[in-house]
C-alpha atoms as a PDB file:
ATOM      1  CA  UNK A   1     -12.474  13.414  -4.455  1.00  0.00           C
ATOM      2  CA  UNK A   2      -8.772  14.114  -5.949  1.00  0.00           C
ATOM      3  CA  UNK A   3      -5.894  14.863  -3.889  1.00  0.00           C
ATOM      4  CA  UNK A   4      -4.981  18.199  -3.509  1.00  0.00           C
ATOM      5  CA  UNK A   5      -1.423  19.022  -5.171  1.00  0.00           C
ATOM      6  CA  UNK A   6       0.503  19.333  -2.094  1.00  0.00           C
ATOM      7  CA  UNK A   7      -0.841  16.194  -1.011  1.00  0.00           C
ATOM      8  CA  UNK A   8       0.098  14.424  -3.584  1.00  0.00           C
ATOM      9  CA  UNK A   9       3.332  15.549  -3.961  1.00  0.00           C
ATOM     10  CA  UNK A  10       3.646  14.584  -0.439  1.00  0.00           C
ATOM     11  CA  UNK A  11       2.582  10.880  -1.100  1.00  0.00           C
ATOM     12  CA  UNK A  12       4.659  10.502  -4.110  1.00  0.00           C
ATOM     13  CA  UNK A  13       8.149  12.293  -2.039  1.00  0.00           C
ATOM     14  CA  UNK A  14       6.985   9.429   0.722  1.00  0.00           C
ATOM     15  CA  UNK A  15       7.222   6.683  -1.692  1.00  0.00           C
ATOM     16  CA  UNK A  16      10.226   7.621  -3.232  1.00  0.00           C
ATOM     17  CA  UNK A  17      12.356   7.842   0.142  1.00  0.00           C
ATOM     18  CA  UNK A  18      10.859   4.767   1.274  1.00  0.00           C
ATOM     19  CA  UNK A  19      12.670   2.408  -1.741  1.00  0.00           C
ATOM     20  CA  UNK A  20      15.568   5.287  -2.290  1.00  0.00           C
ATOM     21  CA  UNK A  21      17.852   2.553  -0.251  1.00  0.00           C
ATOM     22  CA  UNK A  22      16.333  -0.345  -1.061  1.00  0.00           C
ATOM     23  CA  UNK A  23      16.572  -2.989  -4.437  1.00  0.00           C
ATOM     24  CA  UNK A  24      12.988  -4.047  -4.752  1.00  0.00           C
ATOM     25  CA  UNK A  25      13.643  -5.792  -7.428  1.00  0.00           C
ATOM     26  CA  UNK A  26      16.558  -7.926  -6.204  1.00  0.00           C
ATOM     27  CA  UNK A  27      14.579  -8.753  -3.173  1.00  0.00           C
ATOM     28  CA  UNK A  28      12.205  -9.816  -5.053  1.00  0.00           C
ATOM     29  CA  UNK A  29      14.225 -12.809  -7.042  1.00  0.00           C
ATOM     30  CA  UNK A  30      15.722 -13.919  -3.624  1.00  0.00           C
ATOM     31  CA  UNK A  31      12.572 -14.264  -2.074  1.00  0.00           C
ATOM     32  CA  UNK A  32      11.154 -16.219  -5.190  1.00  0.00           C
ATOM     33  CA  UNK A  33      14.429 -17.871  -4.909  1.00  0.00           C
ATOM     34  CA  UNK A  34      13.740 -19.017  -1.016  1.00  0.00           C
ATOM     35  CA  UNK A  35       9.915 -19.898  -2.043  1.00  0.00           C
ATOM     36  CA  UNK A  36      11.203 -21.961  -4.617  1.00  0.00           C
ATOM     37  CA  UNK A  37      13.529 -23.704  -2.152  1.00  0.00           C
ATOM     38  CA  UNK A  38      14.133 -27.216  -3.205  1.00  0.00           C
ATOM     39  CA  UNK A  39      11.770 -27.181  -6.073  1.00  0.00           C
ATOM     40  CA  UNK A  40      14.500 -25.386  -8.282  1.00  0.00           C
ATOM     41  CA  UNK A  41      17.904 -25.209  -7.993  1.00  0.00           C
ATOM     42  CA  UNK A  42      18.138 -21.458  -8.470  1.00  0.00           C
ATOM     43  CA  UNK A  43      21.234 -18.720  -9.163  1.00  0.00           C
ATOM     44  CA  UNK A  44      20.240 -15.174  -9.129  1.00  0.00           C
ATOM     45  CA  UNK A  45      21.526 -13.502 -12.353  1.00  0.00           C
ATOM     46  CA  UNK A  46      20.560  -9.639 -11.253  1.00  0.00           C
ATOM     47  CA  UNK A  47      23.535  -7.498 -10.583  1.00  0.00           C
ATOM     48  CA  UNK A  48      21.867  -4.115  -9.925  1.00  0.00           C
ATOM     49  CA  UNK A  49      19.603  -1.281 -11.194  1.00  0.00           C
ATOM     50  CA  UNK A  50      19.888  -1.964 -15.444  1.00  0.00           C
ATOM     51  CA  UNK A  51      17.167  -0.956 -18.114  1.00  0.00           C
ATOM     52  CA  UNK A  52      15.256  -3.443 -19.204  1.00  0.00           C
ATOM     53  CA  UNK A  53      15.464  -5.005 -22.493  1.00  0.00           C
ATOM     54  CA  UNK A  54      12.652  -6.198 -24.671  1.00  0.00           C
ATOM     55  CA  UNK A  55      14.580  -9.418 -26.160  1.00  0.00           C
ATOM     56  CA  UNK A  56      17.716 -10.078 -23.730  1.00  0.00           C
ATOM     57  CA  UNK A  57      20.242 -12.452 -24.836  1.00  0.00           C
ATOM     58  CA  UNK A  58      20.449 -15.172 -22.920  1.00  0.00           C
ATOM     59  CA  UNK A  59      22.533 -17.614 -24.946  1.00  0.00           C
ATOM     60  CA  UNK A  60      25.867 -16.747 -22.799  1.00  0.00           C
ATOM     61  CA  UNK A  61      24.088 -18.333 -20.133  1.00  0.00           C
ATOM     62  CA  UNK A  62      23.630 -21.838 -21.637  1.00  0.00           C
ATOM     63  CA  UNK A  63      27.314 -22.380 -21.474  1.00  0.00           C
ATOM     64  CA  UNK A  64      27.420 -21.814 -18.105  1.00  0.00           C
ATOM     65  CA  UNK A  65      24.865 -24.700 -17.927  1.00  0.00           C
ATOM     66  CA  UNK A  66      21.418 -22.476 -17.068  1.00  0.00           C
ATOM     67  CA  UNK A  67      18.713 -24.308 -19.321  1.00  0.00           C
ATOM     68  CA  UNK A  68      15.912 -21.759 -18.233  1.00  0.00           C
ATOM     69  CA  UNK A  69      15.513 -18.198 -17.125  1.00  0.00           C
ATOM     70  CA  UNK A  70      12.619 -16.815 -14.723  1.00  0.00           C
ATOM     71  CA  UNK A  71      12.149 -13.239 -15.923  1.00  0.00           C
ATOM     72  CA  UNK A  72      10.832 -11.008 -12.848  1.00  0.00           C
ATOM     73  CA  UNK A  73       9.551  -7.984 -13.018  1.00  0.00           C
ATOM     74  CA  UNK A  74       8.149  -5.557  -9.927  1.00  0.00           C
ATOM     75  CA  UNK A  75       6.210  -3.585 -12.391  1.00  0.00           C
ATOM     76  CA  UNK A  76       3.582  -1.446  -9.790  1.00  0.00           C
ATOM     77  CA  UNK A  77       4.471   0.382  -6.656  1.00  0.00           C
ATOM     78  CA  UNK A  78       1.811   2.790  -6.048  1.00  0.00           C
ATOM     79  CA  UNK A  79      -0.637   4.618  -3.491  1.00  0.00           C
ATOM     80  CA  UNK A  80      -4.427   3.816  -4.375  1.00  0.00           C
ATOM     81  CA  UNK A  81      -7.341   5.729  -2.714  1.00  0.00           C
ATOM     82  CA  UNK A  82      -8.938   9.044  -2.080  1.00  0.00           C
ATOM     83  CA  UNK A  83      -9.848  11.487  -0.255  1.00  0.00           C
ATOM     84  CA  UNK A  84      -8.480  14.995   0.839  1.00  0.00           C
ATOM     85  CA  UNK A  85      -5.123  16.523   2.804  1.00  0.00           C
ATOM     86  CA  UNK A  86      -5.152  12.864   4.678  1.00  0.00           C
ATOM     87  CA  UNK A  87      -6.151  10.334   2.053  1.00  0.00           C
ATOM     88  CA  UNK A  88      -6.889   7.070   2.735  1.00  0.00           C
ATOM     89  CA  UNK A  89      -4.535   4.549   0.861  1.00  0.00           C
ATOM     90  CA  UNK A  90      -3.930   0.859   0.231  1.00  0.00           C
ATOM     91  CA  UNK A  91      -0.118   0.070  -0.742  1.00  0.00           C
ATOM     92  CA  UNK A  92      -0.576  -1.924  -4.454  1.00  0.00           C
ATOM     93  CA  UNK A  93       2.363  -3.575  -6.295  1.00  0.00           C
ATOM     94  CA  UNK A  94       2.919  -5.958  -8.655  1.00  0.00           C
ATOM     95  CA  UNK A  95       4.669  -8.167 -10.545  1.00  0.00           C
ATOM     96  CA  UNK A  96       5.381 -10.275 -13.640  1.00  0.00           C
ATOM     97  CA  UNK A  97       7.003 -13.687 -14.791  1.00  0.00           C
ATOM     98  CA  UNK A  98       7.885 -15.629 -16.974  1.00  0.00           C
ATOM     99  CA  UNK A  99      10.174 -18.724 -17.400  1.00  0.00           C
ATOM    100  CA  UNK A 100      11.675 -19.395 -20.670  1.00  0.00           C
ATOM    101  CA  UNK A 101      14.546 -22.338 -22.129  1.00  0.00           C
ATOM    102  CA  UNK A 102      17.161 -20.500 -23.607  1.00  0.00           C
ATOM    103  CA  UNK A 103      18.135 -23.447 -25.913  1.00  0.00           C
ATOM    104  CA  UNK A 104      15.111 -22.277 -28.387  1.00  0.00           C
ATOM    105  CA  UNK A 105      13.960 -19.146 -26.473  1.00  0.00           C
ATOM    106  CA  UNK A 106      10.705 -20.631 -25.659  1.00  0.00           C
ATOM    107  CA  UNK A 107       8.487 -19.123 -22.723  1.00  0.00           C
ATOM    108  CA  UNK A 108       7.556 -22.601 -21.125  1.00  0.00           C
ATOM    109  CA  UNK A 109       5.557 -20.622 -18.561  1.00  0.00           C
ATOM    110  CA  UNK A 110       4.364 -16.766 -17.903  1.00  0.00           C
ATOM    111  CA  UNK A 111       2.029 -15.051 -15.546  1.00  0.00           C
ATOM    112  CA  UNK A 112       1.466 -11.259 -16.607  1.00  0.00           C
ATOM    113  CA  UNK A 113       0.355 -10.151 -13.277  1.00  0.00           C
ATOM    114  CA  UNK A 114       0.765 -10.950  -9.686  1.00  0.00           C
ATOM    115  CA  UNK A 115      -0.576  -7.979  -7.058  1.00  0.00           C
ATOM    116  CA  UNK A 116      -0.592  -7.225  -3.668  1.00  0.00           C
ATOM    117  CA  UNK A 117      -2.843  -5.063  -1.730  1.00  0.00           C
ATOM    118  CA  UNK A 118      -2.215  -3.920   1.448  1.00  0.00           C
ATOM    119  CA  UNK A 119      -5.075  -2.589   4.100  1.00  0.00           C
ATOM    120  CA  UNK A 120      -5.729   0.869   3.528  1.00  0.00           C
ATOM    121  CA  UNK A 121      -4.602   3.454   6.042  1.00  0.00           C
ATOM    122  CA  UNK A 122      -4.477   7.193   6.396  1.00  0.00           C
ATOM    123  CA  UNK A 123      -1.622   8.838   4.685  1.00  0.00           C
ATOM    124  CA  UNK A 124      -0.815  10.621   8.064  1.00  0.00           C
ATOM    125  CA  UNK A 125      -0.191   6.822   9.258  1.00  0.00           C
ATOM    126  CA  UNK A 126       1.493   5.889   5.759  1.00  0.00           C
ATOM    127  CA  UNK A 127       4.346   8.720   7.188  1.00  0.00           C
ATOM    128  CA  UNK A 128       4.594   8.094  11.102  1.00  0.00           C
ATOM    129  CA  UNK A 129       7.213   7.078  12.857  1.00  0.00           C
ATOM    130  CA  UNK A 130      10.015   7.137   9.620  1.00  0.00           C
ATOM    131  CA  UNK A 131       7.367   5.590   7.251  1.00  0.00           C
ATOM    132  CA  UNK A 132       7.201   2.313   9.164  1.00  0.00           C
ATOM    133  CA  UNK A 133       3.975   0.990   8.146  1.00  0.00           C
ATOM    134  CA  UNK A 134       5.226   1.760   4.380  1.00  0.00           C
ATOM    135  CA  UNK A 135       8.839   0.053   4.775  1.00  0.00           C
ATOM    136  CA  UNK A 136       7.039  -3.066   6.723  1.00  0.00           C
ATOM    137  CA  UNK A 137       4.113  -3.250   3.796  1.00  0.00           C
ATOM    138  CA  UNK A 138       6.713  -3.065   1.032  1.00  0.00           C
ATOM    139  CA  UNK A 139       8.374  -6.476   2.246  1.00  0.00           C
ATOM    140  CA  UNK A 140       4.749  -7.574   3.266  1.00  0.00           C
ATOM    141  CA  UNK A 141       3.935  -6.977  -0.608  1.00  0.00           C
ATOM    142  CA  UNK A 142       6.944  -8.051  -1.876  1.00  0.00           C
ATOM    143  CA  UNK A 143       6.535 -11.760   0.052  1.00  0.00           C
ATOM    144  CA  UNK A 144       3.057 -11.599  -1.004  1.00  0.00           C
ATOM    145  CA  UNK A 145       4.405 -11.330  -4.848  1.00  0.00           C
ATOM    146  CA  UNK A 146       7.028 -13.663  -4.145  1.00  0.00           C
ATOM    147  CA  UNK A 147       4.940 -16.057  -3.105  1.00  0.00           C
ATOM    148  CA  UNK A 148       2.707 -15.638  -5.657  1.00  0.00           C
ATOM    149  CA  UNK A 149       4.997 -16.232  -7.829  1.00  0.00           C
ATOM    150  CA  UNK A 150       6.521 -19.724  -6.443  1.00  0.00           C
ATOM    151  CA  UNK A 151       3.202 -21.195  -6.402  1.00  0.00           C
ATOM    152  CA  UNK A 152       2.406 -20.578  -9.823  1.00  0.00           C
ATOM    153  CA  UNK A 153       5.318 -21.663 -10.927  1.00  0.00           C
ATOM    154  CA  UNK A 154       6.288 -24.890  -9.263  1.00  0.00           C
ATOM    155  CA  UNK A 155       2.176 -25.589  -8.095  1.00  0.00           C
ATOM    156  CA  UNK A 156       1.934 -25.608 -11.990  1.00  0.00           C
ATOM    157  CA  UNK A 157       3.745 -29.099 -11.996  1.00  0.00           C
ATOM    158  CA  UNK A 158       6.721 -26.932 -13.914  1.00  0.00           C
ATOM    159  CA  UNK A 159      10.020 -27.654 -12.408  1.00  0.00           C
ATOM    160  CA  UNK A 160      13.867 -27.164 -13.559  1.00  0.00           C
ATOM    161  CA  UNK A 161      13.763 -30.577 -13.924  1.00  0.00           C
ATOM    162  CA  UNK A 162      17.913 -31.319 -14.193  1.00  0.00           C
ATOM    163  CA  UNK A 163      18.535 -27.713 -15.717  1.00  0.00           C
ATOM    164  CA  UNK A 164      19.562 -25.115 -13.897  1.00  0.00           C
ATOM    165  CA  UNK A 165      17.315 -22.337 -13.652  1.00  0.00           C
ATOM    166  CA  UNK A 166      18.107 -18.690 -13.561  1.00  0.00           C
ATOM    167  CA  UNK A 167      16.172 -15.433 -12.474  1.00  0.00           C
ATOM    168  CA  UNK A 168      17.860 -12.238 -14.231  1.00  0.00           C
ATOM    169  CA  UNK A 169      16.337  -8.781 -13.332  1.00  0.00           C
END
C-alpha cells in the first residue's frame, strides 16, 4: 500500500533535517580513509559540497605527488517500505568507487555499488526523540559503506603501493 501524501512528505522533511548539518559525503572518505589505515597512505582531497563532474581533471594532482585517486560517491539515501500514516521503513544508502592512476587516467579498480540496509522500523520511531534512530543509522550506514569499501579495495590485493593515493569528493 502507498504512502499517503502527508506521510510522505513527512518522511522526506525527516530525512532532509536529519543530513541538513551534516557532510555525508566527507564522512564518508575519512572513514574509508581510517579503514584503509596503514594499507594506503591517504590525503582527503574533498573541500565541501561541489557538483560533480563526469571527467575531473586530475593532472594538478600528480605534481603534488598523488599517483591515484579513489573516487567516492554516497549515491542513495532513502526510506524503503510501506504501509500507511506509520510506515514501516529500512534506512538504504549507498555508495560507489573507483580508484584510478592519474598518470594515464586508468581506473585500476571500481565497484559500482556498495549498500547498506538498516532494520526496518516504524516511521513514528524513525522521528522520536530528535530523529535519533535516523542520525545513529546514518553513521551506522555510512561505516557499513565505508567498510565496504576498504575491503574491496585493499582485500583485492590493490594497494598505493609507493604512490600516494587520494580520495576527492
Amino acid at each position: 500500500m502507498p504512502f499517503p501524501r502527508s506521510t510522505a512528505a513527512e518522511i522526506q522533511t525527516t530525512l532532509n533535517q536529519a543530513i541538513a548539518d551534516r557532510d555525508l559525503q566527507a564522512d564518508l572518505r575519512q572513514r574509508v580513509l581510517q579503514h584503509a589505515g596503514s594499507a594506503a597512505m591517504g590525503l582527503d582531497l574533498g573541500a565541501g559540497a561541489t557538483e560533480p563532474v563526469a571527467s575531473p581533471d586530475y593532472a594538478a594532482m600528480a605534481d603534488r605527488g598523488v599517483g591515484t585517486i579513489l573516487e567516492l560517491s554516497l549515491t542513495q539515501l532513502t526510506f524503503t517500505g510501506e504501509g500507511g500514516s506509520d510506515p514501516t521503513l529500512a534506512l538504504v544508502m549507498s555508495a560507489r568507487a573507483r580508484l584510478i592512476r592519474i598518470a594515464d587516467k586508468r581506473e585500476l579498480w571500481n565497484v559500482a555499488d556498495v549498500t547498506y540496509e538498516s532494520p526496518a522500523a516504524a516511521f513514528s520511531l524513525w522521528v522520536m526523540l530528535d530523529s535519533g534512530l535516523l542520525r545513529g543509522e546514518i553513521d551506522n550506514g555510512s561505516e557499513a559503506l565505508a567498510r565496504q569499501v576498504g575491503e574491496a579495495l585493499f582485500g583485492a590485493g590493490l594497494s598505493a603501493n609507493s604512490e600516494e593515493t587520494s580520495v576527492p569528493r
